[in-house]
N, C-alpha and C. Protein backbone atom coordinates (compact mmCIF):
# COMPACT_ATOMS: atom_id res chain seq x y z
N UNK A 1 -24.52 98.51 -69.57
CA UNK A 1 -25.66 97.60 -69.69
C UNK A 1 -26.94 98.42 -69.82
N UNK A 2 -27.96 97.76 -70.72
CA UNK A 2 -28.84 98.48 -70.65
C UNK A 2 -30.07 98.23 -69.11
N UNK A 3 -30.84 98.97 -69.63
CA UNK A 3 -32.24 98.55 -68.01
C UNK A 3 -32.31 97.32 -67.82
N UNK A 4 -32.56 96.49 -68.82
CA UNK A 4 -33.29 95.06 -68.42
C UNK A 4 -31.87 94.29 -67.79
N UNK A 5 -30.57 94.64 -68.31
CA UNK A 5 -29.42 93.78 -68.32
C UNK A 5 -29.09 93.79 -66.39
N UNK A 6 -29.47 95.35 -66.71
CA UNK A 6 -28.87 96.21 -64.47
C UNK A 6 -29.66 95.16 -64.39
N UNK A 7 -31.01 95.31 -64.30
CA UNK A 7 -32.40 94.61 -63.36
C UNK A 7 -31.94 93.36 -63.42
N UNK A 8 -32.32 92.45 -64.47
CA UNK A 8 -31.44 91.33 -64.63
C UNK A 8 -29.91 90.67 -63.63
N UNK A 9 -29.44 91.41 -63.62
CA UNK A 9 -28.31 91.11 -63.33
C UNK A 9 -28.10 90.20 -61.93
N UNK A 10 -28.78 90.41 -61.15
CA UNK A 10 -28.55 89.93 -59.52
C UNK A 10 -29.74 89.07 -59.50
N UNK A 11 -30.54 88.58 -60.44
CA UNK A 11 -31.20 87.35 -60.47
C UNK A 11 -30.23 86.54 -61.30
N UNK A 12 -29.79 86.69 -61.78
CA UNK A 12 -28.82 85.82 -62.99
C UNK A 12 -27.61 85.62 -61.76
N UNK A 13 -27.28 85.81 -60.55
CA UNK A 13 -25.96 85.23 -60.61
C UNK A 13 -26.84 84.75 -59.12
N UNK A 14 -27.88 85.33 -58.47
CA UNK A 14 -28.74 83.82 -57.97
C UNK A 14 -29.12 82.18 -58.66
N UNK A 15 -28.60 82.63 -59.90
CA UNK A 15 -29.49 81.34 -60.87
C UNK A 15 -30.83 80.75 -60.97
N UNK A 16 -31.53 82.25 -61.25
CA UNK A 16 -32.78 82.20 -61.56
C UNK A 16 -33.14 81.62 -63.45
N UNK A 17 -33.87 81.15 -63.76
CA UNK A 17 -34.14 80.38 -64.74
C UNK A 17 -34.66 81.93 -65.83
N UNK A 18 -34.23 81.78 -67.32
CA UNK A 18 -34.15 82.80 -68.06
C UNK A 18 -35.73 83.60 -68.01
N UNK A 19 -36.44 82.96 -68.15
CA UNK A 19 -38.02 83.07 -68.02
C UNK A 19 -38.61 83.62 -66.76
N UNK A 20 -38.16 82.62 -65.44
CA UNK A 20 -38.47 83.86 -64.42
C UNK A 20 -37.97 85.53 -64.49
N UNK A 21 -36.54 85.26 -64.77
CA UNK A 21 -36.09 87.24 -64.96
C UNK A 21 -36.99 87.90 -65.53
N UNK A 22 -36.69 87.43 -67.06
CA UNK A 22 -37.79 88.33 -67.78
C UNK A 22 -39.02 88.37 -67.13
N UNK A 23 -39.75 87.32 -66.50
CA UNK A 23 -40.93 87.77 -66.03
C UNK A 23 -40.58 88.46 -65.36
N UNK A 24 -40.30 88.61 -64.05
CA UNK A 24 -39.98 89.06 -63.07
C UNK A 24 -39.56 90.51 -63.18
N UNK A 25 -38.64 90.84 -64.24
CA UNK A 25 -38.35 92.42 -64.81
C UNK A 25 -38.85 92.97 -64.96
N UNK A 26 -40.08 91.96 -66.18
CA UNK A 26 -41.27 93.08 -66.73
C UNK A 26 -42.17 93.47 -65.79
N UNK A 27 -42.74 92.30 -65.24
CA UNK A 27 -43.44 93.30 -64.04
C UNK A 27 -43.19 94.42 -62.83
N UNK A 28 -41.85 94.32 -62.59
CA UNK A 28 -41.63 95.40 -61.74
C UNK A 28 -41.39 96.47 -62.51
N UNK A 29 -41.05 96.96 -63.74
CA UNK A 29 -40.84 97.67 -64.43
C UNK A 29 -42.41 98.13 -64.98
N UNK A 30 -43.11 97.24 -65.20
CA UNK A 30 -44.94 97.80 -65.76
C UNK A 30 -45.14 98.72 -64.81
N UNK A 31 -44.43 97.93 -63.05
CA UNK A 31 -45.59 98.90 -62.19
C UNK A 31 -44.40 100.24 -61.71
N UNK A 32 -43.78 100.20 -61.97
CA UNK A 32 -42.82 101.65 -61.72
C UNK A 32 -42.93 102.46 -62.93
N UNK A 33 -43.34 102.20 -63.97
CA UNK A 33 -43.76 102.50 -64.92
C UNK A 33 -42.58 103.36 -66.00
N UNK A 34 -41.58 102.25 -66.13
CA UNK A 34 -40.69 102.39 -67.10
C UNK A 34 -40.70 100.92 -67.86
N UNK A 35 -41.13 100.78 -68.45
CA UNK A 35 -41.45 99.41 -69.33
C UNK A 35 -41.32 99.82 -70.59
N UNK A 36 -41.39 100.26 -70.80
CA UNK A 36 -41.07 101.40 -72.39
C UNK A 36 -39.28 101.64 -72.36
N UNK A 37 -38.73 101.60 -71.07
CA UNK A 37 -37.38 101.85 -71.55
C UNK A 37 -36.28 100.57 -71.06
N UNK A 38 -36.87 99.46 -71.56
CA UNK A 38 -36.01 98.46 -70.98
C UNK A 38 -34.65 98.01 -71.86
N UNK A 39 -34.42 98.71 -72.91
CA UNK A 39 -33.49 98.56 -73.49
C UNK A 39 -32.58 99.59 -74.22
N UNK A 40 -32.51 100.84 -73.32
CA UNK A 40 -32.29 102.22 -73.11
C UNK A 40 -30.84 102.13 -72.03
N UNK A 41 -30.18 102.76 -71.98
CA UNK A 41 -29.07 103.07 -71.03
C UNK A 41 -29.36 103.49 -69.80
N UNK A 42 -29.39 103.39 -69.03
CA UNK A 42 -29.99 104.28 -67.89
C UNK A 42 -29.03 105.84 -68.23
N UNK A 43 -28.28 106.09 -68.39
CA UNK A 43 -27.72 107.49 -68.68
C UNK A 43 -28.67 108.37 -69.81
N UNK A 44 -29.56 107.46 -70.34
CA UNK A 44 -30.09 108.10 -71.81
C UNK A 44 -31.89 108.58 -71.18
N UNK A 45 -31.69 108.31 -69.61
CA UNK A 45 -33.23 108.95 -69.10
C UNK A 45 -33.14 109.78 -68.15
N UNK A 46 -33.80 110.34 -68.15
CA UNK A 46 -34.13 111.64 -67.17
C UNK A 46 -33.72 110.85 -65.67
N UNK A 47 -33.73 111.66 -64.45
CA UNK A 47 -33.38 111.27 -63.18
C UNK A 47 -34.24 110.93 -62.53
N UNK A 48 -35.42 111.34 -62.51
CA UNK A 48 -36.79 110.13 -62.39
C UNK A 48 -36.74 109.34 -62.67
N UNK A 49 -36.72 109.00 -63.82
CA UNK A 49 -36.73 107.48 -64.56
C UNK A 49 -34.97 106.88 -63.84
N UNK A 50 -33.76 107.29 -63.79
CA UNK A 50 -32.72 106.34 -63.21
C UNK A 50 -33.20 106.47 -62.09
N UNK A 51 -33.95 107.04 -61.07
CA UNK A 51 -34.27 106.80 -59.78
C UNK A 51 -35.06 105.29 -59.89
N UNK A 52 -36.64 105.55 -60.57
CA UNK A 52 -37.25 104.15 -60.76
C UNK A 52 -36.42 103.09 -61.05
N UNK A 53 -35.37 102.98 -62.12
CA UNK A 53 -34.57 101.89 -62.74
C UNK A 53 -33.71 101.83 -61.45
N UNK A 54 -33.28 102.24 -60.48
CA UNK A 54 -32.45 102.12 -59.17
C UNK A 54 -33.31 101.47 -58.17
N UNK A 55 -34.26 101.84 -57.79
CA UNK A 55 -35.33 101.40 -57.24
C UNK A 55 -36.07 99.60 -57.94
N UNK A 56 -36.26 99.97 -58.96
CA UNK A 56 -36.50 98.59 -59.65
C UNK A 56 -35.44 97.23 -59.63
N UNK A 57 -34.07 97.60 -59.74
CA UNK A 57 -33.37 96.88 -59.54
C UNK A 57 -33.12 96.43 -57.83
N UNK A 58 -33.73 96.93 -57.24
CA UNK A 58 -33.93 96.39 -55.91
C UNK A 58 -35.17 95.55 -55.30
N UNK A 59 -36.44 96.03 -56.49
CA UNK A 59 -37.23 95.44 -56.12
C UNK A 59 -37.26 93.93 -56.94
N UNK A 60 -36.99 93.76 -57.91
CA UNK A 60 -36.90 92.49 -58.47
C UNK A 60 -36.07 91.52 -57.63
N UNK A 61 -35.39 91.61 -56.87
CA UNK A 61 -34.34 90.91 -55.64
C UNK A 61 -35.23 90.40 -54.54
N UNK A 62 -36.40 91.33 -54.58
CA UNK A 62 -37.57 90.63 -53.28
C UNK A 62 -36.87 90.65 -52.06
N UNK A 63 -36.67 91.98 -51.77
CA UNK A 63 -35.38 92.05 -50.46
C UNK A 63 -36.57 92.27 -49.30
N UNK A 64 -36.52 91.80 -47.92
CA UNK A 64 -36.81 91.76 -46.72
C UNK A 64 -37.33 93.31 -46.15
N UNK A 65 -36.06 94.50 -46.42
CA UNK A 65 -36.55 95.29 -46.17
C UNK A 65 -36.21 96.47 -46.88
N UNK A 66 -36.59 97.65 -47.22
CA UNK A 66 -35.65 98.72 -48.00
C UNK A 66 -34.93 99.90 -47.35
N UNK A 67 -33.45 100.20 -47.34
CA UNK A 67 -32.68 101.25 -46.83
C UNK A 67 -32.64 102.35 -47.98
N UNK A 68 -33.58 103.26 -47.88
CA UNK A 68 -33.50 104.76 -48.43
C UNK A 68 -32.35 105.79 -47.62
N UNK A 69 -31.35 106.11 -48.35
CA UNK A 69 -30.65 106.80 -47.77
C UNK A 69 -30.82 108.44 -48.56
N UNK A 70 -31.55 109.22 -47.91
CA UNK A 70 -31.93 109.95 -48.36
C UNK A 70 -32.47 110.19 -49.66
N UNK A 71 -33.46 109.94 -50.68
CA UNK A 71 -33.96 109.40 -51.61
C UNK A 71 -34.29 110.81 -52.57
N UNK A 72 -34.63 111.43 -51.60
CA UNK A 72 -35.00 112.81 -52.19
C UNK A 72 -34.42 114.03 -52.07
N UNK A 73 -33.09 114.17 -51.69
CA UNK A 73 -32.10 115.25 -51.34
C UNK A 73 -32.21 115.85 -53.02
N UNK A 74 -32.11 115.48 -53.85
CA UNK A 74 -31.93 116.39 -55.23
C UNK A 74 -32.58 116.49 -55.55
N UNK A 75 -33.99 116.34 -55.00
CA UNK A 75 -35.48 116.58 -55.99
C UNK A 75 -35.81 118.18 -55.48
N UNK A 76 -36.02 118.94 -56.52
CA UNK A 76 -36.84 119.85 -56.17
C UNK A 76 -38.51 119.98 -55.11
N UNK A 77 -39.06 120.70 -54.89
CA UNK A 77 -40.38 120.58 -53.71
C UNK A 77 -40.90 119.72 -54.31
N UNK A 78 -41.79 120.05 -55.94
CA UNK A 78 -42.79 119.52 -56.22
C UNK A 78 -42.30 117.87 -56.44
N UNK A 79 -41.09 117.79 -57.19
CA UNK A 79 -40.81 116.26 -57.28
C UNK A 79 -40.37 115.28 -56.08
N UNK A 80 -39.97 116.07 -54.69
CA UNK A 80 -40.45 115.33 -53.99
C UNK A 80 -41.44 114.98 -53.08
N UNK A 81 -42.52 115.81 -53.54
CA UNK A 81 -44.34 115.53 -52.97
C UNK A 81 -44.22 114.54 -53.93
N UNK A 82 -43.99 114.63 -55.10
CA UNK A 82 -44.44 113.48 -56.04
C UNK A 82 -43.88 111.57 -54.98
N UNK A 83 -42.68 112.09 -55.27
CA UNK A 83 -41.98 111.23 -55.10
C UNK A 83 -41.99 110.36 -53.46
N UNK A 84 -42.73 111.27 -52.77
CA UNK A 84 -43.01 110.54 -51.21
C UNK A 84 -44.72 109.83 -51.46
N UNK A 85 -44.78 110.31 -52.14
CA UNK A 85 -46.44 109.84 -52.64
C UNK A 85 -45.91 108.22 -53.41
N UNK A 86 -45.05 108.39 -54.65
CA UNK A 86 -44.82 106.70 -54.79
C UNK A 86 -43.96 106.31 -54.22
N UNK A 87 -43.22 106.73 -53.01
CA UNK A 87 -42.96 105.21 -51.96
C UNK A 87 -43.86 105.15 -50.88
N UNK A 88 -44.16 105.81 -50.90
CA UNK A 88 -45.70 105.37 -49.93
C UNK A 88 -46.75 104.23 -50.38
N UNK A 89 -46.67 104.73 -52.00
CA UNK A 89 -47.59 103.47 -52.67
C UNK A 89 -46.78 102.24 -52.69
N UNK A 90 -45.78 102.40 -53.27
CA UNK A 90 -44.61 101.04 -53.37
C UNK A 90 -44.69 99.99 -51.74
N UNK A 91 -44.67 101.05 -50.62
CA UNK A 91 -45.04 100.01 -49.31
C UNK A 91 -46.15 99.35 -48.55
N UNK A 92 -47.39 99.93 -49.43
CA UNK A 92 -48.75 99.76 -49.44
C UNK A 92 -48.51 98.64 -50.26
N UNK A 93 -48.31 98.39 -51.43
CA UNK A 93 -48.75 97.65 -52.31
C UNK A 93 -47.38 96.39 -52.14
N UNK A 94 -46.23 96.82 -51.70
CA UNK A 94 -44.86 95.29 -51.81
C UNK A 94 -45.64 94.83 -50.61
N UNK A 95 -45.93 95.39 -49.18
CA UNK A 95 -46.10 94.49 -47.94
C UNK A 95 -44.28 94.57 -47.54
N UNK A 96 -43.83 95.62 -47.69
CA UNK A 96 -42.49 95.46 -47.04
C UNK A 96 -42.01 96.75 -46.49
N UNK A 97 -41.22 96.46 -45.41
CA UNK A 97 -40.78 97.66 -44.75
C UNK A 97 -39.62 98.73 -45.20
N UNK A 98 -39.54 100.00 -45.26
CA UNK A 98 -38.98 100.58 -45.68
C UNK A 98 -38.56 100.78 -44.83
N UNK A 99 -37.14 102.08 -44.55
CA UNK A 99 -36.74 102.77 -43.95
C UNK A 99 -35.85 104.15 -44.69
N UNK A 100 -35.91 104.68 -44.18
CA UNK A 100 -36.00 106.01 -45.18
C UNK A 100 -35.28 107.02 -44.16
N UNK A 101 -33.99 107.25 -44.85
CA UNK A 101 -32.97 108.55 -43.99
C UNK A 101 -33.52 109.62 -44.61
N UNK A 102 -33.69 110.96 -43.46
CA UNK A 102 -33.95 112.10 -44.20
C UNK A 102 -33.13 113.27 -43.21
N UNK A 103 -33.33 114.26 -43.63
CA UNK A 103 -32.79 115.04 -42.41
C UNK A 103 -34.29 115.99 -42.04
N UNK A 104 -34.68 115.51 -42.53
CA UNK A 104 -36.28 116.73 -42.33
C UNK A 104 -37.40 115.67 -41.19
């Protein structure tokens, strides 16, 4: 499946109406900022980008709270300064609680 189909997918068997998904896709995808690859493979993007598209498909679900199980074990230093910097923004800006395994 491509991006939009993953993301898609677990609103469609809630029986969300065709129009909410797509809305609902595109915007979580504008603000993770893969909107440019919604009809791409997830195998056909870099591991940043399947991290966001992994991440995105959780946030379109509007889940209660988020379980990070170690999120950043394969990132090199700099990509994960990057990368603690946008889930920091992601919990500022959803209003939802994370939780986040690390060993550090």
């Amino acid at each position: 499946m491509n991006v939009f189909k993953n993301m898609a997918f677990s609103l469609e068997l809630q029986g969300k109406s065709h129009a909410k998904i797509k809305q609902r896709v595109h915007n979580v995808t504008q603000h993770l900022g893969i909107g440019t690859l919604l009809y791409r493979k997830p195998k056909e993007s870099s591991g940043s980008q399947q991290q966001r598209m992994a991440v995105g498909r959780t946030i379109v679900r509007e889940p209660a709270v988020f379980l990070m199980d170690k999120p950043l074990s394969n990132l090199d230093a700099k990509l994960r300064v990057k990368a603690i910097k946008e889930i920091s923004k992601l919990h500022s800006t959803l209003k939802i609680a994370f939780i986040h395994v690390t060993h550090n």
